[in-house]
N, C-alpha and C. Protein backbone atom coordinates (compact mmCIF):
# COMPACT_ATOMS: atom_id res chain seq x y z
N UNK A 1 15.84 -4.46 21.53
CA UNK A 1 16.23 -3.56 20.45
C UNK A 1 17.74 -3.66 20.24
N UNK A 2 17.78 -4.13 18.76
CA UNK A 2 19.61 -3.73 18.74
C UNK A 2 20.19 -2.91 18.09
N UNK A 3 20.98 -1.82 18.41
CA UNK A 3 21.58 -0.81 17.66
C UNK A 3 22.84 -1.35 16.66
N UNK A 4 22.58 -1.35 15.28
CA UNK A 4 24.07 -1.51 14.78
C UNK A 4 24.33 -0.34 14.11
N UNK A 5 26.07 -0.12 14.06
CA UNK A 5 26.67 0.48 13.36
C UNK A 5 27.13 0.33 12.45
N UNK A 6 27.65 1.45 11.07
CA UNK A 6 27.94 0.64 10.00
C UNK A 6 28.59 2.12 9.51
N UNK A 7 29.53 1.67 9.53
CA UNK A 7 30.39 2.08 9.01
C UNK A 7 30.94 2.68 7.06
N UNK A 8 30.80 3.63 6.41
CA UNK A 8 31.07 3.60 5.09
C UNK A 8 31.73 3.94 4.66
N UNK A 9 33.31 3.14 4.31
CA UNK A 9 34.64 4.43 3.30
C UNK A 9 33.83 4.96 2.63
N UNK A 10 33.89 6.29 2.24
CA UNK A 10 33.88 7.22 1.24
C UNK A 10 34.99 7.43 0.66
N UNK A 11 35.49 7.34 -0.57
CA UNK A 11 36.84 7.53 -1.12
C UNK A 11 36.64 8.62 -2.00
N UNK A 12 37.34 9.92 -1.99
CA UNK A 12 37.69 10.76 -3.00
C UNK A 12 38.11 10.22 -4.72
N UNK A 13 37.04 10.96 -5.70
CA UNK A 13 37.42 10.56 -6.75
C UNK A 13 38.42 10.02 -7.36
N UNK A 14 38.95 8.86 -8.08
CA UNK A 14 40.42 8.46 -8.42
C UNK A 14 41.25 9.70 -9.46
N UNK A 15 40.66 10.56 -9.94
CA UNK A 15 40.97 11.54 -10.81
C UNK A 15 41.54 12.49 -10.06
N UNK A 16 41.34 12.70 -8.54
CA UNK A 16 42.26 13.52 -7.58
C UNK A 16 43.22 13.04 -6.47
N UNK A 17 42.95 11.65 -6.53
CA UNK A 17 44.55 11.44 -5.92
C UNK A 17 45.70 10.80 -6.82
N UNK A 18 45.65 11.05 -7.97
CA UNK A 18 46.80 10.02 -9.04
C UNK A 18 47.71 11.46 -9.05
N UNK A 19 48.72 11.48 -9.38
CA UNK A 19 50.17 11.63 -9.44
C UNK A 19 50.14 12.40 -10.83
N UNK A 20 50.50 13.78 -10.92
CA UNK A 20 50.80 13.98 -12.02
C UNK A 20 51.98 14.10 -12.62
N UNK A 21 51.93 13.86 -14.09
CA UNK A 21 53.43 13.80 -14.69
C UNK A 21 54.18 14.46 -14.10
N UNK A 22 55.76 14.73 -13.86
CA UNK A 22 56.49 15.42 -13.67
C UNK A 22 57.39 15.72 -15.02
N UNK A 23 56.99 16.91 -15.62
CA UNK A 23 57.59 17.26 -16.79
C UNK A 23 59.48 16.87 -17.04
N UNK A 24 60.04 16.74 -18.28
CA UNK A 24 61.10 15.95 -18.07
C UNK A 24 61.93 17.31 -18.88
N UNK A 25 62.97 17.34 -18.31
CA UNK A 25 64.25 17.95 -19.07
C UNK A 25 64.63 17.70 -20.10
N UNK A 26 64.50 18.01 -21.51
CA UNK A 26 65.34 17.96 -22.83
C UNK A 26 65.29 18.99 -23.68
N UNK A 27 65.98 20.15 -22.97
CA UNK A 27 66.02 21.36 -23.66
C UNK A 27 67.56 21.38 -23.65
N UNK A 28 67.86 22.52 -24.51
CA UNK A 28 69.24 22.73 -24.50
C UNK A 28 69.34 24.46 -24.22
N UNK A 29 68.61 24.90 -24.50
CA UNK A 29 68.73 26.63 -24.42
C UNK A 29 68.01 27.21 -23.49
N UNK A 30 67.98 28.21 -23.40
CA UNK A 30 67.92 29.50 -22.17
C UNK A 30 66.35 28.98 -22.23
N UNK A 31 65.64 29.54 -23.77
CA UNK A 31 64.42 29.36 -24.15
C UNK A 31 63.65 28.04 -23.60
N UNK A 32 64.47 27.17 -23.60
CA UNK A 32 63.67 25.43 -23.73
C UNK A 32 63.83 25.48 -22.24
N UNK A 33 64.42 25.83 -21.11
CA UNK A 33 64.43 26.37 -19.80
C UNK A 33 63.28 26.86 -19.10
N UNK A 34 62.92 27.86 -20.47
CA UNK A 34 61.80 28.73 -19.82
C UNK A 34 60.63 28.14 -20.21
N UNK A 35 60.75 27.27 -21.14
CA UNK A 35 59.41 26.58 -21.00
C UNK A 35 59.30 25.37 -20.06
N UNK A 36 60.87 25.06 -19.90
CA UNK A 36 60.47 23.79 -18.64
C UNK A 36 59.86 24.19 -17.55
N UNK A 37 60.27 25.49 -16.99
CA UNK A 37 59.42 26.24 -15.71
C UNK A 37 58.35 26.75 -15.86
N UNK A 38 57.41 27.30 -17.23
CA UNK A 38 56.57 27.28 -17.33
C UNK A 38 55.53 25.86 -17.13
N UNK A 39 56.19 24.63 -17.75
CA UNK A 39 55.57 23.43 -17.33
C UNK A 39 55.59 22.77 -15.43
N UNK A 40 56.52 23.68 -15.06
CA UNK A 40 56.93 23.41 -13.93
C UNK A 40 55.60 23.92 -12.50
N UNK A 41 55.76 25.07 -13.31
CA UNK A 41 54.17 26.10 -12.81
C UNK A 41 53.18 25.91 -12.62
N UNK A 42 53.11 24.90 -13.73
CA UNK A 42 51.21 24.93 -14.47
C UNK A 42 51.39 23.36 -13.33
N UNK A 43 52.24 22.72 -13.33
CA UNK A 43 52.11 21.34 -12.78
C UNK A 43 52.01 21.10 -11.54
N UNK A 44 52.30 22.47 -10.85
CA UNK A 44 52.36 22.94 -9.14
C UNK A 44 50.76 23.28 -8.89
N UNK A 45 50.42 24.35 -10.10
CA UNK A 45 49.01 24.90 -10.07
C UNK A 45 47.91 23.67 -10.48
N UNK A 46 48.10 22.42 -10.91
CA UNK A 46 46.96 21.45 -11.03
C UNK A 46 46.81 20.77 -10.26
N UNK A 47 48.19 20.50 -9.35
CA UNK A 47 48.20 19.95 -8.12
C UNK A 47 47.46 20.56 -6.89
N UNK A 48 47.60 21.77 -6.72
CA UNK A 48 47.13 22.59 -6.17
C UNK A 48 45.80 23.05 -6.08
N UNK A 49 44.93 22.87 -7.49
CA UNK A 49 43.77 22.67 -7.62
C UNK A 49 42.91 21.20 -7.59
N UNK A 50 43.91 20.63 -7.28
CA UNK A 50 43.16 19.31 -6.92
C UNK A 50 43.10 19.09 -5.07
N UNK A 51 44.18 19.41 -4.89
CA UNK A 51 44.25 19.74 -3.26
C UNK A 51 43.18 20.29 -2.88
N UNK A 52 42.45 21.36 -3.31
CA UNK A 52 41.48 22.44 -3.11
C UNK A 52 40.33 21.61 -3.51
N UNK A 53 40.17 20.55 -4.26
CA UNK A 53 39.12 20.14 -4.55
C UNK A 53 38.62 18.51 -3.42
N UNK A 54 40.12 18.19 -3.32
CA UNK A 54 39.62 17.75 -2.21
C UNK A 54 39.24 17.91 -0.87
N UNK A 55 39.67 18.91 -1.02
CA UNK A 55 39.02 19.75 0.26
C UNK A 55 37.76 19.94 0.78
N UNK A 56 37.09 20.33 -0.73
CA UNK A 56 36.11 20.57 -1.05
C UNK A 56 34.81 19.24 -1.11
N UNK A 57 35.86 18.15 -0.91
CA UNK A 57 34.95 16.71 -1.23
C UNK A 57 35.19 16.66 0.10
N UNK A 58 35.87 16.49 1.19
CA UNK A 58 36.06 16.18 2.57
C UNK A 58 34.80 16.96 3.18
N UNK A 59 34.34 18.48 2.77
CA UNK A 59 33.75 19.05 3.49
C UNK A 59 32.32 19.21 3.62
N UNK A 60 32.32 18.28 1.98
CA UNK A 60 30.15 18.34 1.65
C UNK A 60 29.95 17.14 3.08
């Protein structure tokens, strides 16, 4: 009798480990500021929900 092993990468979807934009500076006012940190936010929070989702793929 021979036992083999076999081994299978499983790779997490390519849609959760790519790199998201990093929003770019070309404001001039207080206002165009506050929307860069609003983009700044949302870009922390998609990251963040992808973190969580791979988490979520590591654990099925």
């Amino acid at each position: 009798m021979i036992i083999e092993t076999k081994y299978i990468k499983v790779l997490p979807p390519s849609a959760l480990i790519q790199d998201r934009p990093e929003p770019k500076w070309s404001g001039t006012t207080n206002q165009d500021l506050v929307n860069y940190i609003i983009e700044q936010e949302l870009v922390i929070k998609q990251s963040n929900s992808d973190k969580q989702l791979l988490r979520e793929f590591v654990n099925e």
